[in-house]
PDB file of N, CA and C in Angstrom:
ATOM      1  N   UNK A   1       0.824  -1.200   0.000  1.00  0.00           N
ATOM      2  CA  UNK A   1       0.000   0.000   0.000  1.00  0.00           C
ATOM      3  C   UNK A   1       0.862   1.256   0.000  1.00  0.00           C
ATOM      4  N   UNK A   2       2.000   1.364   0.776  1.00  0.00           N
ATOM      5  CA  UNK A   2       2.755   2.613   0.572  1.00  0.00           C
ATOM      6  C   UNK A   2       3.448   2.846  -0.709  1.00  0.00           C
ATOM      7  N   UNK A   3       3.491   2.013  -0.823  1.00  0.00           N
ATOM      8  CA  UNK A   3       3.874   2.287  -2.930  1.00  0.00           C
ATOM      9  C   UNK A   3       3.323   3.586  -3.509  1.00  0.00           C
ATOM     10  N   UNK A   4       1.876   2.898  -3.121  1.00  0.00           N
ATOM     11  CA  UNK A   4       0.914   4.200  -4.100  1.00  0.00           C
ATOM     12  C   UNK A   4       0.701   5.246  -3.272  1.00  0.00           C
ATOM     13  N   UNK A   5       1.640   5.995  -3.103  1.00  0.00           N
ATOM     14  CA  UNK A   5       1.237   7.296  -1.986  1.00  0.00           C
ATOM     15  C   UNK A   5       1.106   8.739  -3.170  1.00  0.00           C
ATOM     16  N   UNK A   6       0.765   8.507  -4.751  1.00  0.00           N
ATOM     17  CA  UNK A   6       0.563   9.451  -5.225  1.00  0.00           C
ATOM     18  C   UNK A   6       1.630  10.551  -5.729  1.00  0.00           C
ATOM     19  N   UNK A   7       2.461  10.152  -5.408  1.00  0.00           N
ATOM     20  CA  UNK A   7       4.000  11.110  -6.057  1.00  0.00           C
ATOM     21  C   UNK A   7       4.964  10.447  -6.851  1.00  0.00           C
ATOM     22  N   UNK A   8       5.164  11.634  -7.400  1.00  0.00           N
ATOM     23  CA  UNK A   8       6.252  11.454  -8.275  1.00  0.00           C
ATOM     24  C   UNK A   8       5.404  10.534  -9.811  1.00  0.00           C
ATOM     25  N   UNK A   9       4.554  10.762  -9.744  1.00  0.00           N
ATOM     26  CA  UNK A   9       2.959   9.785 -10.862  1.00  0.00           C
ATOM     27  C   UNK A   9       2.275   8.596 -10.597  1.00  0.00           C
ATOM     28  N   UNK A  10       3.050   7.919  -9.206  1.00  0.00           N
ATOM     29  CA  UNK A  10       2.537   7.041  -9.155  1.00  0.00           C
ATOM     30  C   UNK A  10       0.530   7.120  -8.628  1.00  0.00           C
ATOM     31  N   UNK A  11       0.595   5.870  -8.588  1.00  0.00           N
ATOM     32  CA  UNK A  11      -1.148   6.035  -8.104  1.00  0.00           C
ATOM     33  C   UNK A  11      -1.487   6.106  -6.791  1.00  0.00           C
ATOM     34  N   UNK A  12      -2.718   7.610  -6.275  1.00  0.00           N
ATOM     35  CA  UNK A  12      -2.853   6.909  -4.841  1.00  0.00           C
ATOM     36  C   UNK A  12      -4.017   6.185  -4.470  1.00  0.00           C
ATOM     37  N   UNK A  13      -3.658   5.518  -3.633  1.00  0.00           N
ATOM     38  CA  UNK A  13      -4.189   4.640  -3.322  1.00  0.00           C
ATOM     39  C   UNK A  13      -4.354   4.648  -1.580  1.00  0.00           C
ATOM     40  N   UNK A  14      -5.436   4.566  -1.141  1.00  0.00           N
ATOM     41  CA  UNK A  14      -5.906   4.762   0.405  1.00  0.00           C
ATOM     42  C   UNK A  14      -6.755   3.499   1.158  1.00  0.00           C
ATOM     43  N   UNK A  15      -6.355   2.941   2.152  1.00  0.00           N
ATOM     44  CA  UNK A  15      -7.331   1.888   3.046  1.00  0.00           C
ATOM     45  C   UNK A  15      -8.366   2.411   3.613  1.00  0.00           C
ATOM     46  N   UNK A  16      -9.608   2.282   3.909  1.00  0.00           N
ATOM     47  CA  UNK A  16     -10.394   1.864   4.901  1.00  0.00           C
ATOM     48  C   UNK A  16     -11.191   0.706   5.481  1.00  0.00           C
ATOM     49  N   UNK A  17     -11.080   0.013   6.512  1.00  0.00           N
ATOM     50  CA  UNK A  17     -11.438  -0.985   7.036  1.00  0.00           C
ATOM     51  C   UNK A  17     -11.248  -2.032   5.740  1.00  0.00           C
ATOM     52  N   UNK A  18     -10.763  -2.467   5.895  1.00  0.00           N
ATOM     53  CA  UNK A  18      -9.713  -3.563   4.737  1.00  0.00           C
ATOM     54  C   UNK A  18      -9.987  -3.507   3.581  1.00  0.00           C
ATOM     55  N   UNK A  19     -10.434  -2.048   2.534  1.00  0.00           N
ATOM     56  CA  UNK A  19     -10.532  -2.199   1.399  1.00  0.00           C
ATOM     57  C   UNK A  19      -9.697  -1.218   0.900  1.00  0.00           C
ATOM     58  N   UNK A  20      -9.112  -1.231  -0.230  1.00  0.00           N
ATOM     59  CA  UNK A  20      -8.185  -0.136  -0.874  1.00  0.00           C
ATOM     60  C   UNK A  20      -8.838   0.696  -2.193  1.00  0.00           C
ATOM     61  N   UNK A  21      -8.752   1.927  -2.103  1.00  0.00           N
ATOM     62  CA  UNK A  21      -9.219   2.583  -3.237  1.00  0.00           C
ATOM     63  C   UNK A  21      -8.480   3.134  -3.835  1.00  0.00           C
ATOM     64  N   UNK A  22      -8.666   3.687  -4.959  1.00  0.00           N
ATOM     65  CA  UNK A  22      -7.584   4.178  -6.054  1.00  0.00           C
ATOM     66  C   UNK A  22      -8.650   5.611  -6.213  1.00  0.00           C
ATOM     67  N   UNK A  23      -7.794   6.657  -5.394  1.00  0.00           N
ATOM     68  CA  UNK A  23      -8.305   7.843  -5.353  1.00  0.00           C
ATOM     69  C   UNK A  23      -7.635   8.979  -6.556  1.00  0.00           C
ATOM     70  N   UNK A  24      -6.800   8.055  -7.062  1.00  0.00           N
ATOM     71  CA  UNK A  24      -5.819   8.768  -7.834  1.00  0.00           C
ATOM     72  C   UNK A  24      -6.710   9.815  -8.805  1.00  0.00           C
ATOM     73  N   UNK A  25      -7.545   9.750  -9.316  1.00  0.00           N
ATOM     74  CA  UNK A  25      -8.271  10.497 -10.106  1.00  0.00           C
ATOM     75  C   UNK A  25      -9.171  11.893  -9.328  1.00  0.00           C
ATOM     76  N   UNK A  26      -9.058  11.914  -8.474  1.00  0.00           N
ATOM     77  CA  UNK A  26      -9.934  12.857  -7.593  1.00  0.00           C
ATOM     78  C   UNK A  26      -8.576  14.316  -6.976  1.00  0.00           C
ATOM     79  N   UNK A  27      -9.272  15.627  -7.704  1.00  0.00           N
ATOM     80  CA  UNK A  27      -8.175  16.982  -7.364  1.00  0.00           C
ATOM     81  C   UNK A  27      -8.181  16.882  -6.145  1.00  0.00           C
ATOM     82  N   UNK A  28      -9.095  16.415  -5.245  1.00  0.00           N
ATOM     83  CA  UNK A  28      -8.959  16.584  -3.627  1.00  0.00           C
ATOM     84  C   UNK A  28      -7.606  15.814  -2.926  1.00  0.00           C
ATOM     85  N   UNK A  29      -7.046  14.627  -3.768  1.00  0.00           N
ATOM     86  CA  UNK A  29      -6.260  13.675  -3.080  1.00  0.00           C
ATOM     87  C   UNK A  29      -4.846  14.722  -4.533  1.00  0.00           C
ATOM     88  N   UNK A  30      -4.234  15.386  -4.936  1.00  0.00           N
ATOM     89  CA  UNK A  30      -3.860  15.791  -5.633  1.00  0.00           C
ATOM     90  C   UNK A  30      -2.254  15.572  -5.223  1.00  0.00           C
ATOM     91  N   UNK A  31      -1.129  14.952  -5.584  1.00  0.00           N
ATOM     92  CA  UNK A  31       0.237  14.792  -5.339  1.00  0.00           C
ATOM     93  C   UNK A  31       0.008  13.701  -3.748  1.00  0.00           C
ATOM     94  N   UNK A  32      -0.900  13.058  -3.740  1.00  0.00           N
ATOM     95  CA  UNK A  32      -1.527  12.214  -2.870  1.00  0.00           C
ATOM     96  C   UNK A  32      -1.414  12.512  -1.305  1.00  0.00           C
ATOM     97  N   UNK A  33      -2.196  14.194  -1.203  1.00  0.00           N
ATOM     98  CA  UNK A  33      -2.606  14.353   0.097  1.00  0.00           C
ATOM     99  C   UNK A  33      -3.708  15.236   0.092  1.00  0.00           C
ATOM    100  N   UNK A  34      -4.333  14.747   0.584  1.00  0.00           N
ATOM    101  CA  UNK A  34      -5.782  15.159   0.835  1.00  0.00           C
ATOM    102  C   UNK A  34      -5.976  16.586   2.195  1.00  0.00           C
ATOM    103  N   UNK A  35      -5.861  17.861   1.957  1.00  0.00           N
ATOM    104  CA  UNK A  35      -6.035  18.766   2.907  1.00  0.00           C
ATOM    105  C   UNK A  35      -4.767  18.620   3.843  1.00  0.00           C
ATOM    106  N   UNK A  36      -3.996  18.203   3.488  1.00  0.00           N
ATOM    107  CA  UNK A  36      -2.427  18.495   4.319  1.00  0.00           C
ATOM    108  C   UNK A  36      -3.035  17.919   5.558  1.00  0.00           C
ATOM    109  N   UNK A  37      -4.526  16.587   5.744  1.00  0.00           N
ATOM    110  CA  UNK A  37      -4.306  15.972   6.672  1.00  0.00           C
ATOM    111  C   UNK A  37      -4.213  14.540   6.980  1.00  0.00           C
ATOM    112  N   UNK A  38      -4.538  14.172   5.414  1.00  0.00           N
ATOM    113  CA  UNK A  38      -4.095  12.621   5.211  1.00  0.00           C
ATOM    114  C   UNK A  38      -3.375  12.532   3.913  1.00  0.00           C
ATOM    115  N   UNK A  39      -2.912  11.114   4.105  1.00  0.00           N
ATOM    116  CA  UNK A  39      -1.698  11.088   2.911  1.00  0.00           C
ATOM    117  C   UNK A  39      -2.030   9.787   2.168  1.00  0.00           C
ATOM    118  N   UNK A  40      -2.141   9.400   0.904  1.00  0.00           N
ATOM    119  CA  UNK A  40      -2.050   7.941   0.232  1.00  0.00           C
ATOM    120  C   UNK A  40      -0.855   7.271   1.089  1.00  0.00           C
ATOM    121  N   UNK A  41      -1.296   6.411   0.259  1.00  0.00           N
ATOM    122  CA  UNK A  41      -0.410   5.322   0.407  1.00  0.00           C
ATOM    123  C   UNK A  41      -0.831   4.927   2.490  1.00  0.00           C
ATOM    124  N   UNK A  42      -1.405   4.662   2.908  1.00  0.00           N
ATOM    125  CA  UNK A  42      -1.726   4.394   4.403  1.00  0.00           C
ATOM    126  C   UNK A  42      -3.686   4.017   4.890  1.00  0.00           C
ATOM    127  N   UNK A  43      -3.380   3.543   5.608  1.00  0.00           N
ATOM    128  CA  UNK A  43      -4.490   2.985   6.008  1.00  0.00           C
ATOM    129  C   UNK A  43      -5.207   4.008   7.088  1.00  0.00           C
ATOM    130  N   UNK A  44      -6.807   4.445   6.541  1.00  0.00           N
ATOM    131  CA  UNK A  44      -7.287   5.951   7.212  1.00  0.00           C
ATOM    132  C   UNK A  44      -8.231   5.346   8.235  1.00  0.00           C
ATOM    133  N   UNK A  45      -8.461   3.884   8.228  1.00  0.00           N
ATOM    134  CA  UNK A  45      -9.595   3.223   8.914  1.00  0.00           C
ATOM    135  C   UNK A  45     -10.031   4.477  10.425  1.00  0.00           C
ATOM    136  N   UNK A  46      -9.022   4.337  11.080  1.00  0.00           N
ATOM    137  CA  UNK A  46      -8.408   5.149  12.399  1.00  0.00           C
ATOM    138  C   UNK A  46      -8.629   6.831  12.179  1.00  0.00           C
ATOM    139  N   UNK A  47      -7.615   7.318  11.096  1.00  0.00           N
ATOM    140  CA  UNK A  47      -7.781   8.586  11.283  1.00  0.00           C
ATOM    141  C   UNK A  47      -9.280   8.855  10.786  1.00  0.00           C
ATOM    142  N   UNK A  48     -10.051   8.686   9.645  1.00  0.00           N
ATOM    143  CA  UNK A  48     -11.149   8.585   9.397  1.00  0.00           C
ATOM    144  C   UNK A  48     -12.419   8.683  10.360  1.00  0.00           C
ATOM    145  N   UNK A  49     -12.345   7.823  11.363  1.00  0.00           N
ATOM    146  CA  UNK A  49     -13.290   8.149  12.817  1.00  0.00           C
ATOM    147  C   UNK A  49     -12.699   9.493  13.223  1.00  0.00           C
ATOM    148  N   UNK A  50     -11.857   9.329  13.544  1.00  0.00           N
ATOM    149  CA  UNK A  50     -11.271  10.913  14.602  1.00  0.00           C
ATOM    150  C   UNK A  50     -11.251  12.318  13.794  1.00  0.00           C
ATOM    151  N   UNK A  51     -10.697  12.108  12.884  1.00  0.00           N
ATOM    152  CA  UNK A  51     -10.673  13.284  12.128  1.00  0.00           C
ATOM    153  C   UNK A  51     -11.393  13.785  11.035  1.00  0.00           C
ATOM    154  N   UNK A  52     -11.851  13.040   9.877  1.00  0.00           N
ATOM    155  CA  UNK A  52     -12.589  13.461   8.885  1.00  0.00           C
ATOM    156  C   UNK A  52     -14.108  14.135   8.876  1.00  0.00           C
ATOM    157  N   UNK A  53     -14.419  15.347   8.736  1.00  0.00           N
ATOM    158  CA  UNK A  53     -15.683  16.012   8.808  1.00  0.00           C
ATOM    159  C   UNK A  53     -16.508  15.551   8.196  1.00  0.00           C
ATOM    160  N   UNK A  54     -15.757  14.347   7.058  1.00  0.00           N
ATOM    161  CA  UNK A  54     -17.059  14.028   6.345  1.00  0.00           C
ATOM    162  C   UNK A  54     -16.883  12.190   6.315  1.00  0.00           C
ATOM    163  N   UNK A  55     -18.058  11.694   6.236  1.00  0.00           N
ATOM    164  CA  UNK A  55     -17.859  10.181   6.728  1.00  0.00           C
ATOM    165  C   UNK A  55     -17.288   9.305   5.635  1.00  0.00           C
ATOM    166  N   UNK A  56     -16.787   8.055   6.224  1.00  0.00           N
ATOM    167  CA  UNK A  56     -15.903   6.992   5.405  1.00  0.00           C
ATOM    168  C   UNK A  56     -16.520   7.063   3.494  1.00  0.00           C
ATOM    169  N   UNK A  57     -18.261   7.222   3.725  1.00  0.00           N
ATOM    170  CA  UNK A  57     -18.747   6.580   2.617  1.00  0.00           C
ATOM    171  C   UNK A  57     -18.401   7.536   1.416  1.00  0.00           C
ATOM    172  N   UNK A  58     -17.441   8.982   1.749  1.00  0.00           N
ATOM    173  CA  UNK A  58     -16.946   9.315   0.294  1.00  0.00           C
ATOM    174  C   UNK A  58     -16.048   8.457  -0.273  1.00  0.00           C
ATOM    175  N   UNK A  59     -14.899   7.832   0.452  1.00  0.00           N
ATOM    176  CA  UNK A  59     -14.657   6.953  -0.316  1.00  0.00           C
ATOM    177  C   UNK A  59     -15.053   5.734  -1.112  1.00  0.00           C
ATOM    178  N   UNK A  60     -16.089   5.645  -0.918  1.00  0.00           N
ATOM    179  CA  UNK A  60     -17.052   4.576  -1.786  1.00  0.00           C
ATOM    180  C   UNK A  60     -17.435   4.855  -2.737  1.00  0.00           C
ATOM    181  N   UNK A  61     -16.796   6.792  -3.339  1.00  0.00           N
ATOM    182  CA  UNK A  61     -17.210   6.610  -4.792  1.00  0.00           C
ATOM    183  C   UNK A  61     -16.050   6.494  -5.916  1.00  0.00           C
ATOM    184  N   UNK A  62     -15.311   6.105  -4.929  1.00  0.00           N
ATOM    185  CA  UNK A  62     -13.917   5.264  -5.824  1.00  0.00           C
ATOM    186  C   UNK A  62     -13.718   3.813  -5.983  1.00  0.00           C
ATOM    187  N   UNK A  63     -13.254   3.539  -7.140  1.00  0.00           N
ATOM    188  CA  UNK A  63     -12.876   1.974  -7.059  1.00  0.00           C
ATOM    189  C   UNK A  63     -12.150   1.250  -6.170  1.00  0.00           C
ATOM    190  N   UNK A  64     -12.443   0.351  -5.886  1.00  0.00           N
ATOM    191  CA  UNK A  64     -11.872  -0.901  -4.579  1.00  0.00           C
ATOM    192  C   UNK A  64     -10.824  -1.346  -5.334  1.00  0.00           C
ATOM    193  N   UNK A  65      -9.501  -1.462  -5.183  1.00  0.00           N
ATOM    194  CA  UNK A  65      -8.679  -1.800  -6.093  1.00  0.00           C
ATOM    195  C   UNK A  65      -7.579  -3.342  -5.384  1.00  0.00           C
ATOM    196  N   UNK A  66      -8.294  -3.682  -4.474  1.00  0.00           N
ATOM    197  CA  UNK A  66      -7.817  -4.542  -3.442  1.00  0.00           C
ATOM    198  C   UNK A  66      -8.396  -4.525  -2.074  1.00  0.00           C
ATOM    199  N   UNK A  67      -7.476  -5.480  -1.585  1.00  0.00           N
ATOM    200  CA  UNK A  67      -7.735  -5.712   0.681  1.00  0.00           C
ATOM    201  C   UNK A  67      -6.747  -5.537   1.202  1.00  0.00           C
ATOM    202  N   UNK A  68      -6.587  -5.511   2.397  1.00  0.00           N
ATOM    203  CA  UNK A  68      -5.382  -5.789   2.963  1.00  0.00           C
ATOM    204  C   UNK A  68      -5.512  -6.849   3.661  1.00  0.00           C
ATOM    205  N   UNK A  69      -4.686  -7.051   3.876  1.00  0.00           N
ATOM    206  CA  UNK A  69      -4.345  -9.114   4.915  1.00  0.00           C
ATOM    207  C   UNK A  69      -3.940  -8.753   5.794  1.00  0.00           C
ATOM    208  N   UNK A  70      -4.394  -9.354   6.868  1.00  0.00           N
ATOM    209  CA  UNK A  70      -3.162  -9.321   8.038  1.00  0.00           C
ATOM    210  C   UNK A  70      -2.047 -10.230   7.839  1.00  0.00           C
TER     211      UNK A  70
END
């Protein structure tokens, strides 16, 4: 998952609760950070409850591009 943290061209790509999206297409996630308070490439499951004003299900209008495993 830290691969795709969105720089340098690569794709970003973000977790929540074990699914991965490919946000890469969206100006909000742009050089893959979203409001200088989250970053691609990392899993938001966590920061997502605590911090985000707006709930998990915007990311649901991006493609699932994988899971993560434990």
């Amino acid at each position: 998952l830290a691969t795709y943290d969105g720089s340098k061209g690569r794709p970003a790509y973000v977790a929540w609760q074990g699914r991965v999206y490919d946000v890469s297409d969206s100006a909000l996630w742009d050089g893959g950070e979203h409001f200088d308070e989250h970053v691609a490439g990392t899993d938001l499951t966590e920061e997502l409850e605590d911090l985000s004003p707006h709930g998990p299900d915007a990311l649901e209008t991006f493609p699932v591009v994988g899971t993560l495993v434990d």
